[in-house]
C-alpha atoms as a PDB file:
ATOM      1  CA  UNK A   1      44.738 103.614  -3.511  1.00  0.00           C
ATOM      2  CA  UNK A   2      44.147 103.619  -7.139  1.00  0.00           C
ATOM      3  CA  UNK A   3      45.079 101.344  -9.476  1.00  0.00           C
ATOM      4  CA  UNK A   4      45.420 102.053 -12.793  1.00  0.00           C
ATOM      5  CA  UNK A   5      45.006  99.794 -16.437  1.00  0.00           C
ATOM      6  CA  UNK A   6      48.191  98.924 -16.503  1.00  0.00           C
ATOM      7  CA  UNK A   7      48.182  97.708 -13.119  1.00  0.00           C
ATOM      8  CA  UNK A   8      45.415  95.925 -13.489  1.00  0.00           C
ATOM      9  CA  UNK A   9      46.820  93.964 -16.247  1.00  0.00           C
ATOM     10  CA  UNK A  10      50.011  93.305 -14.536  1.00  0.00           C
ATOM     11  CA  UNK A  11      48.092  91.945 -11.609  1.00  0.00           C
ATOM     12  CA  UNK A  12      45.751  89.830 -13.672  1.00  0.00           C
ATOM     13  CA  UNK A  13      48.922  88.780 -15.663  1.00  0.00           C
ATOM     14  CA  UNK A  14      50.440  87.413 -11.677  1.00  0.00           C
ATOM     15  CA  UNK A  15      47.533  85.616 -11.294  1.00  0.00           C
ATOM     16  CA  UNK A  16      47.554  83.697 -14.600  1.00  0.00           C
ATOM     17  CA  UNK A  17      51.205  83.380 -14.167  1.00  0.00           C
ATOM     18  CA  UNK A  18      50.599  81.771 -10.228  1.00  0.00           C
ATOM     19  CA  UNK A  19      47.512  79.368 -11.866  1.00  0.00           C
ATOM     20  CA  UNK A  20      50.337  78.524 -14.366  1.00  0.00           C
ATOM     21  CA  UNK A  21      52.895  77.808 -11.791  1.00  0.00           C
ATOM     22  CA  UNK A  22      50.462  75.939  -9.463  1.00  0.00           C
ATOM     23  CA  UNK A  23      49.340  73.691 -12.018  1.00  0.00           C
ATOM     24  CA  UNK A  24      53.047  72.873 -12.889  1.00  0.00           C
ATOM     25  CA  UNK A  25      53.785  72.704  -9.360  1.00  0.00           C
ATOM     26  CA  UNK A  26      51.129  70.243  -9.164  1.00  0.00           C
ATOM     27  CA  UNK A  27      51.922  68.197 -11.767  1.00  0.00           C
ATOM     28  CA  UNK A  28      55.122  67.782 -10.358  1.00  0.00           C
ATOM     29  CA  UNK A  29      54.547  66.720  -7.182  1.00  0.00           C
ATOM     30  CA  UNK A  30      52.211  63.593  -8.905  1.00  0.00           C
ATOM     31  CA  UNK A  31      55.122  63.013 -11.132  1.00  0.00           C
ATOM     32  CA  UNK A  32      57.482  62.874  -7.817  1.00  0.00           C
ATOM     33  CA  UNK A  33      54.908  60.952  -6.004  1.00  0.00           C
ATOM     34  CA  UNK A  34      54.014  58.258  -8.664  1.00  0.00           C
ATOM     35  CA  UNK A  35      57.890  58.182  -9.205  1.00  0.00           C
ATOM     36  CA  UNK A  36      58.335  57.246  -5.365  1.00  0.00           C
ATOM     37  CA  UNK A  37      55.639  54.882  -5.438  1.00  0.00           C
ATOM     38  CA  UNK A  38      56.774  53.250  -8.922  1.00  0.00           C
ATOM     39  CA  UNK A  39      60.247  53.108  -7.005  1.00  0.00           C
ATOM     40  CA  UNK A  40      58.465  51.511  -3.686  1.00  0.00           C
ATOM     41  CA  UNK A  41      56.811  48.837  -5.609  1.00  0.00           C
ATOM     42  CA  UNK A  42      59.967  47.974  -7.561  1.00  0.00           C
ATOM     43  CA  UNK A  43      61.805  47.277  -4.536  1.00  0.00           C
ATOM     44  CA  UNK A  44      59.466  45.548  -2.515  1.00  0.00           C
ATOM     45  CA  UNK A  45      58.873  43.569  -5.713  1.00  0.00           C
ATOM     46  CA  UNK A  46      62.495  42.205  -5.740  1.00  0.00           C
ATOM     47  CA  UNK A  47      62.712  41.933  -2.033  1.00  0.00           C
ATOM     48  CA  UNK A  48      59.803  39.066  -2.844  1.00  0.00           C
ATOM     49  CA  UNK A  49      61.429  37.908  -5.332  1.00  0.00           C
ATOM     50  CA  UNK A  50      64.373  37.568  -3.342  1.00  0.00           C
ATOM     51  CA  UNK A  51      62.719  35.856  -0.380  1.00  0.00           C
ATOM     52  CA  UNK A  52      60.898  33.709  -2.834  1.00  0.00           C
ATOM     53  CA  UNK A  53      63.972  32.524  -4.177  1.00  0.00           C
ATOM     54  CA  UNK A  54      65.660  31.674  -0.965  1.00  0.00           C
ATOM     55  CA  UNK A  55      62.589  29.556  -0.394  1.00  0.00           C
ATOM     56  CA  UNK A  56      63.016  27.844  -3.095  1.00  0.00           C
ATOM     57  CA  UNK A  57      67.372  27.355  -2.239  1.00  0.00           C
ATOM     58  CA  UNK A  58      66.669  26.281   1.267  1.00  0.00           C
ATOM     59  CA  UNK A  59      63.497  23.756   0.458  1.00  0.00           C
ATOM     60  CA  UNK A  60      65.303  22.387  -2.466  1.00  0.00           C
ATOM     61  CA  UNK A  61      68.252  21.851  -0.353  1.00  0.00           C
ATOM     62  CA  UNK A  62      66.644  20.124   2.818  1.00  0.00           C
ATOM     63  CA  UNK A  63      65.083  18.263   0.361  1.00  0.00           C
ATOM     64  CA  UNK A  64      68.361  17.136  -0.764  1.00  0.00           C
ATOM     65  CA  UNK A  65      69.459  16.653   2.494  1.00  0.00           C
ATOM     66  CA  UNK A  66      66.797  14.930   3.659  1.00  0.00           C
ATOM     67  CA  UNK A  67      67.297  12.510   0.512  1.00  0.00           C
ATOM     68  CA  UNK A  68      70.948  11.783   0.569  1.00  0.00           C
ATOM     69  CA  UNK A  69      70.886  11.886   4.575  1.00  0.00           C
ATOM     70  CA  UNK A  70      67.449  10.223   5.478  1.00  0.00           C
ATOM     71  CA  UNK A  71      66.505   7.891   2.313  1.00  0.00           C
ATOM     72  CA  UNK A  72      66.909   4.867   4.435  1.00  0.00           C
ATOM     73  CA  UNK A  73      65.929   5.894   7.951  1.00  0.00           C
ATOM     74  CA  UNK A  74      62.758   7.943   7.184  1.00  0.00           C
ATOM     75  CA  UNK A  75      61.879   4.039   5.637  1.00  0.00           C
ATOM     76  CA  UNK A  76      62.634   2.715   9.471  1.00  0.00           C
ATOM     77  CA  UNK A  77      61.614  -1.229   9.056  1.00  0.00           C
ATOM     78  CA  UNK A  78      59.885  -0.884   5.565  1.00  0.00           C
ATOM     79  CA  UNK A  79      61.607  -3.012   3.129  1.00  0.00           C
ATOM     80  CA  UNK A  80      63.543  -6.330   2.481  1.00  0.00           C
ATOM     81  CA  UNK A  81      66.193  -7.376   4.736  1.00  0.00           C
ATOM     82  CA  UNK A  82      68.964 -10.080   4.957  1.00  0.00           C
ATOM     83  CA  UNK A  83      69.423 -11.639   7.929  1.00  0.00           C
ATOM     84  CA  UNK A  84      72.153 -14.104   9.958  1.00  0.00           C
ATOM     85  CA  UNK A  85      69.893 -16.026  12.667  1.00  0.00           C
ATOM     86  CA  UNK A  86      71.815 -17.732  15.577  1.00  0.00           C
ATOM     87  CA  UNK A  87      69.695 -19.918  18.089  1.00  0.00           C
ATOM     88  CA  UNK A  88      70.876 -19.388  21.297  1.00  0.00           C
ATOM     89  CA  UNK A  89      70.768 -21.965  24.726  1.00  0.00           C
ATOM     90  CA  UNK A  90      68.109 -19.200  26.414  1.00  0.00           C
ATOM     91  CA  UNK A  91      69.723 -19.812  29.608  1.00  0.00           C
ATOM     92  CA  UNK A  92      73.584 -19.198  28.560  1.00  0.00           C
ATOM     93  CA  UNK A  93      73.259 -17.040  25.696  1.00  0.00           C
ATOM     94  CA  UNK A  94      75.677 -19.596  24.034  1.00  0.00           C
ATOM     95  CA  UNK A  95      75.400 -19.847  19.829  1.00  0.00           C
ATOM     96  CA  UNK A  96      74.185 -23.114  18.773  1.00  0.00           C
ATOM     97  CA  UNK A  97      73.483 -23.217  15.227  1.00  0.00           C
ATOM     98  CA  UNK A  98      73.284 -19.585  12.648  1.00  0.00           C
ATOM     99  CA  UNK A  99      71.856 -19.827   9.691  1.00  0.00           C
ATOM    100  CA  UNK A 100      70.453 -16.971   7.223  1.00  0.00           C
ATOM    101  CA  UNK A 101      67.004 -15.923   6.155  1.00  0.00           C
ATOM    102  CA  UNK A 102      65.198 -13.136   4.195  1.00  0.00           C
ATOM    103  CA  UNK A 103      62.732 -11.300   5.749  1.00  0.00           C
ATOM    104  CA  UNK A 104      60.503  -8.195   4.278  1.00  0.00           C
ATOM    105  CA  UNK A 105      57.843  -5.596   6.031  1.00  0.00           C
ATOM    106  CA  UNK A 106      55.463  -4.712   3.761  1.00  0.00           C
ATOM    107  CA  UNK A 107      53.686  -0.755   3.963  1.00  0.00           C
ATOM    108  CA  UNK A 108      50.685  -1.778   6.176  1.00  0.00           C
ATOM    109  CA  UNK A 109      51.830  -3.766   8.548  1.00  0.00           C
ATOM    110  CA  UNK A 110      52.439  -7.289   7.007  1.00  0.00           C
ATOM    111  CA  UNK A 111      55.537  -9.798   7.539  1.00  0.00           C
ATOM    112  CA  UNK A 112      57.193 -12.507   5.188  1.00  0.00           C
ATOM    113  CA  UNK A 113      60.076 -14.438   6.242  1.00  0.00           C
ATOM    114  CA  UNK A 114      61.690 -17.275   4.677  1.00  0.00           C
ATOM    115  CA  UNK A 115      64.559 -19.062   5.997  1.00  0.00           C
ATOM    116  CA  UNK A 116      67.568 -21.859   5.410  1.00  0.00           C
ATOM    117  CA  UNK A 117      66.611 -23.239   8.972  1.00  0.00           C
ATOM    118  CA  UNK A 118      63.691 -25.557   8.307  1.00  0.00           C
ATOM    119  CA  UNK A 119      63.622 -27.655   4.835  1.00  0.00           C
ATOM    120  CA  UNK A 120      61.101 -25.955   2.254  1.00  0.00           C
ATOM    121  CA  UNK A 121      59.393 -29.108   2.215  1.00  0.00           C
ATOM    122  CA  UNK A 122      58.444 -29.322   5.760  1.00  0.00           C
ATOM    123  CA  UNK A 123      57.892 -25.532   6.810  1.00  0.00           C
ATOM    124  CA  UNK A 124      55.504 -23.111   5.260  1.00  0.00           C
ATOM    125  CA  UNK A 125      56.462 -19.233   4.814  1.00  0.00           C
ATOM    126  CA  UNK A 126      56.173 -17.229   7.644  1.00  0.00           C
ATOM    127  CA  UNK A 127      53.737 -14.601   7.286  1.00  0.00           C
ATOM    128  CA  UNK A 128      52.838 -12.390  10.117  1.00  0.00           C
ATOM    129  CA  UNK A 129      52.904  -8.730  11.471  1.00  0.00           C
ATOM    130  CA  UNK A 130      54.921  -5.604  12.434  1.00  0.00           C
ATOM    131  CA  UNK A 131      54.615  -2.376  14.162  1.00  0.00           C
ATOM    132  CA  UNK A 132      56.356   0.506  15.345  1.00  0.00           C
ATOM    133  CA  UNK A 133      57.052   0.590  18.705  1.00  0.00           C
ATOM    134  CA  UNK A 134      59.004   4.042  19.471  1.00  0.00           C
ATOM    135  CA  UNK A 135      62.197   5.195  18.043  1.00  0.00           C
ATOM    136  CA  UNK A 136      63.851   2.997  16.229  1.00  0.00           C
ATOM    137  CA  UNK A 137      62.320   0.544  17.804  1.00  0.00           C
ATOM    138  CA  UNK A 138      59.542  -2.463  16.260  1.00  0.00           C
ATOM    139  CA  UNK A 139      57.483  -5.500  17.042  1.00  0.00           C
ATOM    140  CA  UNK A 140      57.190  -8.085  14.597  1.00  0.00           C
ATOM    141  CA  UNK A 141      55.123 -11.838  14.902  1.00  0.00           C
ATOM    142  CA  UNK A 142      55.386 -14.533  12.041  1.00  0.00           C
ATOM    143  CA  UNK A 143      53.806 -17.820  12.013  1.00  0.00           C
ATOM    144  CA  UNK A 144      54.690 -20.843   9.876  1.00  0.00           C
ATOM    145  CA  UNK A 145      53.364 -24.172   9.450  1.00  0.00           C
ATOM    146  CA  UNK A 146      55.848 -27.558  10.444  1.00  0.00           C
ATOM    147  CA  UNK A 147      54.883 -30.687   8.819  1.00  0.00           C
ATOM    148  CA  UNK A 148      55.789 -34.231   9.223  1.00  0.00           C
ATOM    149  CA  UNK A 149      58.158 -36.090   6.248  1.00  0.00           C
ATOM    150  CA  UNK A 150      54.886 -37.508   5.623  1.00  0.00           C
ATOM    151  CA  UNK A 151      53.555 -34.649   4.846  1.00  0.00           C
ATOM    152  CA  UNK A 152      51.404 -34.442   8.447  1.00  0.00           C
ATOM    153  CA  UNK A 153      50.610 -31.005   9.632  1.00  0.00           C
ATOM    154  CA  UNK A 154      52.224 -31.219  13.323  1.00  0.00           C
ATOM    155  CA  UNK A 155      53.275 -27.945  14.850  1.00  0.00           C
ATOM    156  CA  UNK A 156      53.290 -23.843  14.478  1.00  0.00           C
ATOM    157  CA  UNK A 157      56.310 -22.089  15.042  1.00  0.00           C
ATOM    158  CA  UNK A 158      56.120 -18.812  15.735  1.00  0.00           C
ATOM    159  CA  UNK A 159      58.565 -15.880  16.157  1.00  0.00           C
ATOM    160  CA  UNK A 160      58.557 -12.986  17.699  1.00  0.00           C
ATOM    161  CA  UNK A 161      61.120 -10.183  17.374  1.00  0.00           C
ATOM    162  CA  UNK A 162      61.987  -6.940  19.175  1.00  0.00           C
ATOM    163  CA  UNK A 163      64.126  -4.933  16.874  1.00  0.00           C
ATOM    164  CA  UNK A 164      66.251  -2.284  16.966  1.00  0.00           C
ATOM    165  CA  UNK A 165      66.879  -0.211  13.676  1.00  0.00           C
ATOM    166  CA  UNK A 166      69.899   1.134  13.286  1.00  0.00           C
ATOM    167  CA  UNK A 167      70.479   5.105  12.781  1.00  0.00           C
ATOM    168  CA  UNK A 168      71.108   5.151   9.096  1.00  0.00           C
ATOM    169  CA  UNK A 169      68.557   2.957   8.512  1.00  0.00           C
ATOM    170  CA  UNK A 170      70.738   0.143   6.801  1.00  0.00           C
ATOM    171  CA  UNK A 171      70.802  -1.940   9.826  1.00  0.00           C
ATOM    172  CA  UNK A 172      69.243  -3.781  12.649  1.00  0.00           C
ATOM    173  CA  UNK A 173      69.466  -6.404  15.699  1.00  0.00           C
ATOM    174  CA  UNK A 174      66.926  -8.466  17.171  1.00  0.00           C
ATOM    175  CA  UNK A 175      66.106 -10.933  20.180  1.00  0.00           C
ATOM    176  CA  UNK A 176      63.805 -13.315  18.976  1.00  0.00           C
ATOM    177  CA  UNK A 177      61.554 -15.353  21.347  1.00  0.00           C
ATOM    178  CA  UNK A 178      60.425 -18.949  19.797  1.00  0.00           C
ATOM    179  CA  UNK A 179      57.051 -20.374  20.933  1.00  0.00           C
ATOM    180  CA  UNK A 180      55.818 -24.239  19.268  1.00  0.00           C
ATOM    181  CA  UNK A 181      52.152 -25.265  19.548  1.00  0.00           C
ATOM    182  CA  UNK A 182      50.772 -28.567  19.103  1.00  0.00           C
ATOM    183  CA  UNK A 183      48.128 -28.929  16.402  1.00  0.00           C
ATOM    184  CA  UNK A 184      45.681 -27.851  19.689  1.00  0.00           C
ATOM    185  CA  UNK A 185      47.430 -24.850  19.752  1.00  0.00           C
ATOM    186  CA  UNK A 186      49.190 -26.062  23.088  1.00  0.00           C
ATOM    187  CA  UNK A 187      52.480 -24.471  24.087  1.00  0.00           C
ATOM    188  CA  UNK A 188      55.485 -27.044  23.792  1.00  0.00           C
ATOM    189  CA  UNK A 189      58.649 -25.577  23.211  1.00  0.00           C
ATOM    190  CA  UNK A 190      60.354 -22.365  23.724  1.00  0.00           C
ATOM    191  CA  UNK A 191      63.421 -21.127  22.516  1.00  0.00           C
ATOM    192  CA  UNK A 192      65.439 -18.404  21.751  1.00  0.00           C
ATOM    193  CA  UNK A 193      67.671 -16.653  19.619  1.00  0.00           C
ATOM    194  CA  UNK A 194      69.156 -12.983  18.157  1.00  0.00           C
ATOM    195  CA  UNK A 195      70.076 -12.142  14.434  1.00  0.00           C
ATOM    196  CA  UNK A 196      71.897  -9.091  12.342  1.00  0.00           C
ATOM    197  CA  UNK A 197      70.217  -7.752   9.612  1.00  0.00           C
ATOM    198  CA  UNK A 198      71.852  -5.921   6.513  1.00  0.00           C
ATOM    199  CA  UNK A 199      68.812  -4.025   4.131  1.00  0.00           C
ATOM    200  CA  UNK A 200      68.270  -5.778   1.132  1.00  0.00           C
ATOM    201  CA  UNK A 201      68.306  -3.140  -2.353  1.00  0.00           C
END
C-alpha cells in the first residue's frame, strides 16, 4: 500500500493529537486521584476529630461522675470524723454511758482521737494507727496515756476499732474493744463498746 504526503501528515497529525490526548488523559487521572485522596484524608481527618472529641465528652463526664458520685467514698477512712461513743456491758450489749469524740486518719496511716470521756487533764491524745482491711472495711489502734489527779502516770488505754465505712463515704460504725495496762504493761481491764460516726467537712 502506498501512502501518500498527505497521508503521512494526517497520520503524524493522529499521533500528536493521541500524545496530546494521553497527556491530558493523564493529567486527569492525577487530578482525580489526588482529588480522592485529598477527599480520603479529609474524612478520616474528621472521623479523628470526632472520636477525639467523644474522648474528651465521655472522660470529662466520668470525671464528673466520679466527682459528684465518689468524692467521699474514693476517700474511704481518710479524713476527720465525729463520733457518738457508747460503752457497752460486753456481756449484754446494754448502753452504759455515750459520750462524743473527734477522731481523724491521716494519709499514711496515722490516728488522732480526742474525746469528752476522760478529763483533758488526766488523759493524753490518742494517737495510733489505721489500715485498710477489704472493702469498706478498716483497722484502727490508738493509745493514750491515764494519769493520776496527782498528776501520776498510771495506766494505757488503748482502743481498737473494726470499722465499717459506709457506701457514700459519709458514714461509719464500729465495735471497739478496750484493753488497760498497768504501768508494766500488764493487762487489767477490758471493755467494750460501738460508736456512729458522721464525716467531719
Amino acid at each position: 500500500m502506498v501512502i501518500n504526503a498527505g497521508q503521512c501528515h494526517y497520520a503524524a497529525g493522529d499521533r500528536r493529537s493521541g500524545g496530546t490526548t494521553s497527556a491530558t488523559f493523564e493529567t486527569r487521572r492525577r487530578n482525580r486521584l489526588t482529588s480522592r485522596n485529598l477527599n480520603r484524608f479529609t474524612a478520616s481527618g474528621r472521623a479523628a476529630a470526632w472520636v477525639l472529641a467523644g474522648m474528651l465528652l465521655l472522660g470529662s463526664g466520668l470525671s464528673a461522675r466520679a466527682q459528684s458520685e465518689g468524692h467521699n467514698s474514693q476517700r474511704g477512712l481518710e479524713g476527720a470524723w465525729r463520733l457518738q461513743l457508747t460503752v457497752r456491758d460486753c456481756n449484754t450489749g446494754q448502753a452504759l454511758r455515750t459520750f462524743p469524740a473527734v477522731f481523724t486518719f491521716a494519709k499514711g496511716g496515722t490516728a488522732t482521737v480526742i474525746t469528752a470521756g476522760q478529763l483533758p487533764s488526766l488523759a493524753t491524745t490518742g494517737l495510733g494507727a489505721w489500715r485498710h482491711a477489704q472493702g469498706h472495711n478498716y483497722s484502727a489502734v490508738t493509745d493514750a496515756f491515764v494519769f493520776s489527779p496527782a498528776g501520776v502516770w498510771i495506766q494505757t488505754h488503748r482502743l481498737t476499732r473494726a470499722i465499717e465505712v459506709s457506701i457514700d463515704g459519709d458514714a461509719f460504725t464500729d465495735t471497739v474493744a478496750l484493753e488497760i495496762f498497768d504501768t508494766n504493761g500488764d493487762l487489767i481491764v477490758t471493755g467494750c463498746a460501738t460508736s456512729v460516726a458522721s464525716r467531719l467537712e
